[in-house]
Protein backbone atom coordinates (compact mmCIF):
# COMPACT_ATOMS: atom_id res chain seq x y z
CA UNK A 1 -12.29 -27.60 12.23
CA UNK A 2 -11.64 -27.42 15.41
CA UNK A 3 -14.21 -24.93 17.63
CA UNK A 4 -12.08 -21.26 17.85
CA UNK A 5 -9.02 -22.47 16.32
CA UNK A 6 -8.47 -20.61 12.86
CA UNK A 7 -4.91 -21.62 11.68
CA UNK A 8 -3.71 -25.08 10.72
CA UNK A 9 -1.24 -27.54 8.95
CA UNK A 10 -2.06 -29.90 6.51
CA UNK A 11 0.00 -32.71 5.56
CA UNK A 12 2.38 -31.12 3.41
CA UNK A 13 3.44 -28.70 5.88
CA UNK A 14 1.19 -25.29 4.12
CA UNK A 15 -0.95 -22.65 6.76
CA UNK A 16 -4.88 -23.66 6.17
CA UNK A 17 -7.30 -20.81 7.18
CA UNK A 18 -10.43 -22.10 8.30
CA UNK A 19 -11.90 -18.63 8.48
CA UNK A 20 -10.30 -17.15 4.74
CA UNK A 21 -9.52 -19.96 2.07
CA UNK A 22 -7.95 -17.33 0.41
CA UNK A 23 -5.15 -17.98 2.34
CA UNK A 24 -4.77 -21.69 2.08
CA UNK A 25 -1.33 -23.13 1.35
CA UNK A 26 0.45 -19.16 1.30
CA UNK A 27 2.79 -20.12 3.34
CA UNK A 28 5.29 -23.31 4.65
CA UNK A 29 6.08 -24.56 8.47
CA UNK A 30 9.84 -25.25 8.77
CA UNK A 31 10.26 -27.75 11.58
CA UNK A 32 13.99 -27.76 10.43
CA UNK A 33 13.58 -23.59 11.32
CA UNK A 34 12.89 -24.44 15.15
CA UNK A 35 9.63 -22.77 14.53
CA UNK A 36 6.70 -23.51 17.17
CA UNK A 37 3.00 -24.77 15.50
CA UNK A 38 1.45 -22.80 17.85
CA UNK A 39 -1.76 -20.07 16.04
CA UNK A 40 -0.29 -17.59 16.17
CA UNK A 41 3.25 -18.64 14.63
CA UNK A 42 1.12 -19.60 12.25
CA UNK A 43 -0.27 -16.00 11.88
CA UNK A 44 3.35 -14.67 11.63
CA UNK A 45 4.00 -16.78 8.50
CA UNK A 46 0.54 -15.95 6.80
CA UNK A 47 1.66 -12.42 7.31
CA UNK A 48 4.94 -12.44 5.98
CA UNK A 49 3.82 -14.24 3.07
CA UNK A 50 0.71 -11.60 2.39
CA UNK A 51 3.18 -9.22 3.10
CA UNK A 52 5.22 -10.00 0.20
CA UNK A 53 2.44 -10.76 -2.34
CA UNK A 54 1.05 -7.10 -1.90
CA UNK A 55 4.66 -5.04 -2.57
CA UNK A 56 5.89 -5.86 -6.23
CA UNK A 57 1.91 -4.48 -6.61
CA UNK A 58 4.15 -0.98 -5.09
CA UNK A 59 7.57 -1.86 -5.88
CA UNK A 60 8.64 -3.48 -9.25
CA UNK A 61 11.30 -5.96 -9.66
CA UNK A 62 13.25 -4.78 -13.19
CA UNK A 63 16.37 -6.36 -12.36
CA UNK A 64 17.18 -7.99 -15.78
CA UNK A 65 17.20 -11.39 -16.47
CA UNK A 66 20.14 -13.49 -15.67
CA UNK A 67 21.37 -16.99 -16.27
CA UNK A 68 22.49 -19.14 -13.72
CA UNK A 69 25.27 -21.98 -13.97
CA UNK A 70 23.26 -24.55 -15.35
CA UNK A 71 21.48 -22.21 -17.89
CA UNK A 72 18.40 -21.22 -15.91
CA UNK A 73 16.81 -17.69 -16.49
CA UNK A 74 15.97 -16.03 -13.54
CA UNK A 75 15.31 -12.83 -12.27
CA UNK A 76 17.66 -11.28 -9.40
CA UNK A 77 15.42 -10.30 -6.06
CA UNK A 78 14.28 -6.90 -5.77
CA UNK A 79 16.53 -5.64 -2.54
CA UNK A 80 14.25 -2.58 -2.39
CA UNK A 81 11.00 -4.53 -2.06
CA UNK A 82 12.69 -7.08 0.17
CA UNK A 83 14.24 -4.31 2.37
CA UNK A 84 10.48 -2.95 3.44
CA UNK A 85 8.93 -6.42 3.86
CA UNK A 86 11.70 -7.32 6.36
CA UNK A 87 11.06 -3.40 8.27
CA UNK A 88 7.10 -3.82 7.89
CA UNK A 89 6.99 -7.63 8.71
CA UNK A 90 8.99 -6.98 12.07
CA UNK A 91 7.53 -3.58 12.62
CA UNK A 92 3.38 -5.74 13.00
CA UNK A 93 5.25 -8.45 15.13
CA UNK A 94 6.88 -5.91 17.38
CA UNK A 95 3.37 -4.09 17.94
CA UNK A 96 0.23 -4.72 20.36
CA UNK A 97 -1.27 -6.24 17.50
CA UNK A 98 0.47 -9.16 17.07
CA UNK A 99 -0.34 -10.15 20.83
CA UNK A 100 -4.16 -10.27 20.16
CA UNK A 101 -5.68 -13.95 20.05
CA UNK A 102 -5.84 -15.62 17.11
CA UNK A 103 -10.01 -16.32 18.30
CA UNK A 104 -10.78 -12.48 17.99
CA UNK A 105 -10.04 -12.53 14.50
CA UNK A 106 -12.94 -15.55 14.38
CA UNK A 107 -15.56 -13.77 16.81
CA UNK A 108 -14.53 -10.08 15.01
CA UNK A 109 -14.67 -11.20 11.72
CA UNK A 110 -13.31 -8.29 8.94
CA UNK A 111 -16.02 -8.09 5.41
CA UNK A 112 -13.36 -7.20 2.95
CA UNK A 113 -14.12 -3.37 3.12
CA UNK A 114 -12.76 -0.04 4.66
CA UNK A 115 -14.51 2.21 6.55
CA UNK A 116 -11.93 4.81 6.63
CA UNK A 117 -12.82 8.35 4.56
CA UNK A 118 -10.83 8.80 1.52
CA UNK A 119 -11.04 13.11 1.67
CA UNK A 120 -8.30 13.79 -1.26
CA UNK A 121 -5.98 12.78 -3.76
CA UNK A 122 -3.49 11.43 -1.65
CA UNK A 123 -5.53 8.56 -0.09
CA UNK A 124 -5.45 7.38 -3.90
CA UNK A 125 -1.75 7.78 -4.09
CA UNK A 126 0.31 4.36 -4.92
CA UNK A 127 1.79 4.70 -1.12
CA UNK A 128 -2.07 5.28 0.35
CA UNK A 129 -3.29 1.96 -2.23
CA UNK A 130 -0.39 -0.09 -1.10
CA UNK A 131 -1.48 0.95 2.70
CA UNK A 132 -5.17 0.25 2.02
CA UNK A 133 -4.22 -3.67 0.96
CA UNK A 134 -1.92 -3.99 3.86
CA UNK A 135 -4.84 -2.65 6.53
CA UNK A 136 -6.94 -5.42 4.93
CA UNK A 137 -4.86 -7.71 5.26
CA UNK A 138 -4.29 -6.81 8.99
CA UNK A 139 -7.94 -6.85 10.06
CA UNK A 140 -8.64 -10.46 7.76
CA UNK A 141 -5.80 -12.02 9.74
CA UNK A 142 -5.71 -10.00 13.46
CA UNK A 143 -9.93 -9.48 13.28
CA UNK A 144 -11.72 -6.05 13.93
CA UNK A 145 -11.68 -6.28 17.71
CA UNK A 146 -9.30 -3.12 17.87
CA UNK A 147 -9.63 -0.56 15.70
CA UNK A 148 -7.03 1.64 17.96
CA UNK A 149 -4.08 -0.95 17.47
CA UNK A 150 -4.56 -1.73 13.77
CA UNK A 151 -4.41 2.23 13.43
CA UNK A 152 -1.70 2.70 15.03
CA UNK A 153 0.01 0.04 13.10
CA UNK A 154 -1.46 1.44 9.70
CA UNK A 155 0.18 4.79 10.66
CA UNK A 156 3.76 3.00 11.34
CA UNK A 157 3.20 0.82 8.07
CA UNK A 158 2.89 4.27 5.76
CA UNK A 159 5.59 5.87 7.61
CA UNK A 160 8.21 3.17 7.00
CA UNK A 161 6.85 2.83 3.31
CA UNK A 162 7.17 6.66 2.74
CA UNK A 163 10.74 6.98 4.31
CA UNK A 164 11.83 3.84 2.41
CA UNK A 165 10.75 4.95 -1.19
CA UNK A 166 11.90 8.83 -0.43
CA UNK A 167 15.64 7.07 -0.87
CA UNK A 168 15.07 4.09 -2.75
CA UNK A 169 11.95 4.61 -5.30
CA UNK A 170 11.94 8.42 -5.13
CA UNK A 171 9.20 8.03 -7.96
CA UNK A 172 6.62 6.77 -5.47
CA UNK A 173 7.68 9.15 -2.71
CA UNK A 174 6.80 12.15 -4.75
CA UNK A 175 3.57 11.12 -6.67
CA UNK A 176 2.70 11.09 -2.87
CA UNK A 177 4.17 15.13 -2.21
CA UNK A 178 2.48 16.45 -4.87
CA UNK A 179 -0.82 14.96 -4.36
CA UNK A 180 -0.44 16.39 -0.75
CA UNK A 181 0.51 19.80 -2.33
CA UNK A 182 -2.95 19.75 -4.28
CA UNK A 183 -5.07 18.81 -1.58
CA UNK A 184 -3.68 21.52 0.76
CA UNK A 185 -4.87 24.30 -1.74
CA UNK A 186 -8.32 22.41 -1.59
CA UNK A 187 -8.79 22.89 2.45
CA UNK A 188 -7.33 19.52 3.03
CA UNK A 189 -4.69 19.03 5.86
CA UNK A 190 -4.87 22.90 6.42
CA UNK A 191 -4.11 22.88 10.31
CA UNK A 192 -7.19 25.06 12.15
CA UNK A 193 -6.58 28.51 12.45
CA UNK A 194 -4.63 28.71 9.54
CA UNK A 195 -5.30 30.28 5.79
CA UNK A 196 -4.45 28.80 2.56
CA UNK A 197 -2.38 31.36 1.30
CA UNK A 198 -0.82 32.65 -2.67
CA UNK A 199 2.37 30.45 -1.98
CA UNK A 200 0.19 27.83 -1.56
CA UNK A 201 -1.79 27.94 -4.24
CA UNK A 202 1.57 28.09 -6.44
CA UNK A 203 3.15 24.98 -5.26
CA UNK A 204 -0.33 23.20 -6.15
CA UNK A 205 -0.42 24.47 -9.58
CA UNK A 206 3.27 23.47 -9.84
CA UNK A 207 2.25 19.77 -8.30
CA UNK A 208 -0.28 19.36 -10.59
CA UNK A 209 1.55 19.96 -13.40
CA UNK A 210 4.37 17.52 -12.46
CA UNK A 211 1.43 15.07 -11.69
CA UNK A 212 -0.29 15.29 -15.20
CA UNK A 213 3.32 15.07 -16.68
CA UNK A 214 3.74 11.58 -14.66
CA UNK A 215 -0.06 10.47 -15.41
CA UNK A 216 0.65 10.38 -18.79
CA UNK A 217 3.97 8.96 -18.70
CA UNK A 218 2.02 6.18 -16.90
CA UNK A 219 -0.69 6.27 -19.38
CA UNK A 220 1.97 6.24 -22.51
CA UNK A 221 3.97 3.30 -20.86
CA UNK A 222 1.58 1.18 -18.12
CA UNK A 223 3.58 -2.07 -17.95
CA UNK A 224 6.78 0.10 -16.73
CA UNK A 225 4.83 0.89 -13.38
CA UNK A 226 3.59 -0.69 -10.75
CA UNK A 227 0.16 -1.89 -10.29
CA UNK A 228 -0.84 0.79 -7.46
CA UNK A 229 0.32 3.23 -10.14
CA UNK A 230 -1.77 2.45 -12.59
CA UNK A 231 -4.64 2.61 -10.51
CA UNK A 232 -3.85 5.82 -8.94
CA UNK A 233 -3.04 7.22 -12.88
CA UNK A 234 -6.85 5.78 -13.64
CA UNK A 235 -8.10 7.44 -10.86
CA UNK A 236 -6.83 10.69 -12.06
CA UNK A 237 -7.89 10.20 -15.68
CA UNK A 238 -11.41 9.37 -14.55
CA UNK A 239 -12.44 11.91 -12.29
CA UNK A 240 -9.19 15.20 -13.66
CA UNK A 241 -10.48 17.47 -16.16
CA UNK A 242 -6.73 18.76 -16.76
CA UNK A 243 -5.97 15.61 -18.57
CA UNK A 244 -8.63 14.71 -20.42
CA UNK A 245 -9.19 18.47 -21.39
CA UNK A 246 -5.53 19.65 -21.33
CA UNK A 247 -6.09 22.46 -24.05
CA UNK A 248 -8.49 24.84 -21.20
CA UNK A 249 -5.27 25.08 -19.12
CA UNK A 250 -2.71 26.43 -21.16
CA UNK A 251 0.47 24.88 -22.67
CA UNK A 252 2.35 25.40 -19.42
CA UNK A 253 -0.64 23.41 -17.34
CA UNK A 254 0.38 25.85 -14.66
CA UNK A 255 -2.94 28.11 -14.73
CA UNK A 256 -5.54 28.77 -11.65
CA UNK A 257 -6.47 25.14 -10.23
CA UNK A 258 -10.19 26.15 -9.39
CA UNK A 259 -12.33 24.54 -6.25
CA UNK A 260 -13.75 22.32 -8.18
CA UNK A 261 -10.94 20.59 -9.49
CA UNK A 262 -10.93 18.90 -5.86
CA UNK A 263 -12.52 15.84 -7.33
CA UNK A 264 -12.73 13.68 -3.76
């Protein structure tokens, strides 16, 4: 390894990260592609390659099999998925990031974990999961020398995702409302100065119903969700008394949500 230098090529043409093995042989150098094998190139690639590992965790692919010419099955590519990796992977090369040197990310190395507060349910949302595992990924490959510029990226990264999904997986978009709906009639997001009011409390009870509707249609059907779904959907089950004792809230599911049902 060469002193400060993080990204190479091995003989085959694959990205080698000295810092991450993890990341060995992700991605391929093109020299047909005109693309430099300068670090942070190399970074570029890593990224887009991360990039796409982490969304069919968000997004899944259920195109249906097909058969090509010569009798191979294969499965079409998810345009959704693919249209958000393009936006996101441009979106991190187009930001302040993506100028940083590669040697920051060696003398600020990241340790795997977030220190960001999770205060509610929608920082366990499959959007706010999805975001978590893209954060990590920008602070293994960019290092944690800036804390302001990976936020500000973060923020861009959830906003694309949620305006994305709101059209194209509207599923994913409103597991996200809802959640936001409950944690406003907890105190969460209220804006200072201003009261939680009757109204409010309403369209929680309403959002929580719809949620423990879709927690079990997860629960009843898991492989027909994503992965980030799932997760969210154990989440709820372990920490929600409405679903695991559904019989103290009525047969609508639409009675008082008390404090205390704020389980984060």
């Amino acid at each position: 390894m060469i002193i400060n230098q993080r990204f190479a090529l091995n003989e085959d043409g694959y990205i080698i990260d000295n810092l991450n093995p993890a990341n060995n042989e992700k991605a391929e150098w093109f020299e047909q592609l005109g693309y430099p094998k300068d670090e942070k190139c190399l970074r570029e690639l890593l990224l887009w390659r991360r990039l796409g590992e982490l969304l069919p965790k968000l997004i899944m692919n259920t195109n249906p099999i097909k058969k090509s010419p010569d009798g191979e099955e294969y499965q079409p590519f998810c345009e959704e998925s693919g249209s958000i990796w393009i936006a996101l992977h441009n979106a991190i090369k187009a930001s302040h990031l993506n100028t940083l040197d590669v040697a920051l990310s060696l003398q600020h190395t990241f340790d795997g974990e977030l220190k960001r507060e999770q205060r509610g349910w929608q920082d366990f949302t499959s959007l706010s999961l999805f975001v978590d595992d893209v954060e990590r990924l920008l602070r293994d490959l960019y290092g944690e020398s800036d804390d302001q510029a990976i936020d500000r990226v973060r923020r861009a990264v959830f906003v694309i995702v949620e305006e994305f999904t709101q059209y194209l997986c509207k599923d994913l978009w409103q597991e996200h409302q809802v959640a936001q709906d409950i944690d406003y009639a907890c105190g969460i997001g209220v804006p200072e100065g201003c009261a939680i009011h009757g109204h409010d409390h309403g369209r929680a009870n309403r959002a929580a119903h719809d949620l423990s509707l879709r927690a079990r249609a997860v629960r009843a059907n898991p492989t027909a969700f994503s992965k980030y779904t799932v997760e969210f959907v154990n989440d709820l089950y372990a920490h929600w008394r409405r679903l695991t004792h559904p019989t103290e809230y009525g047969e609508s599911g639409l009675s008082a949500m008390p404090l205390e049902e704020c389980p984060f």
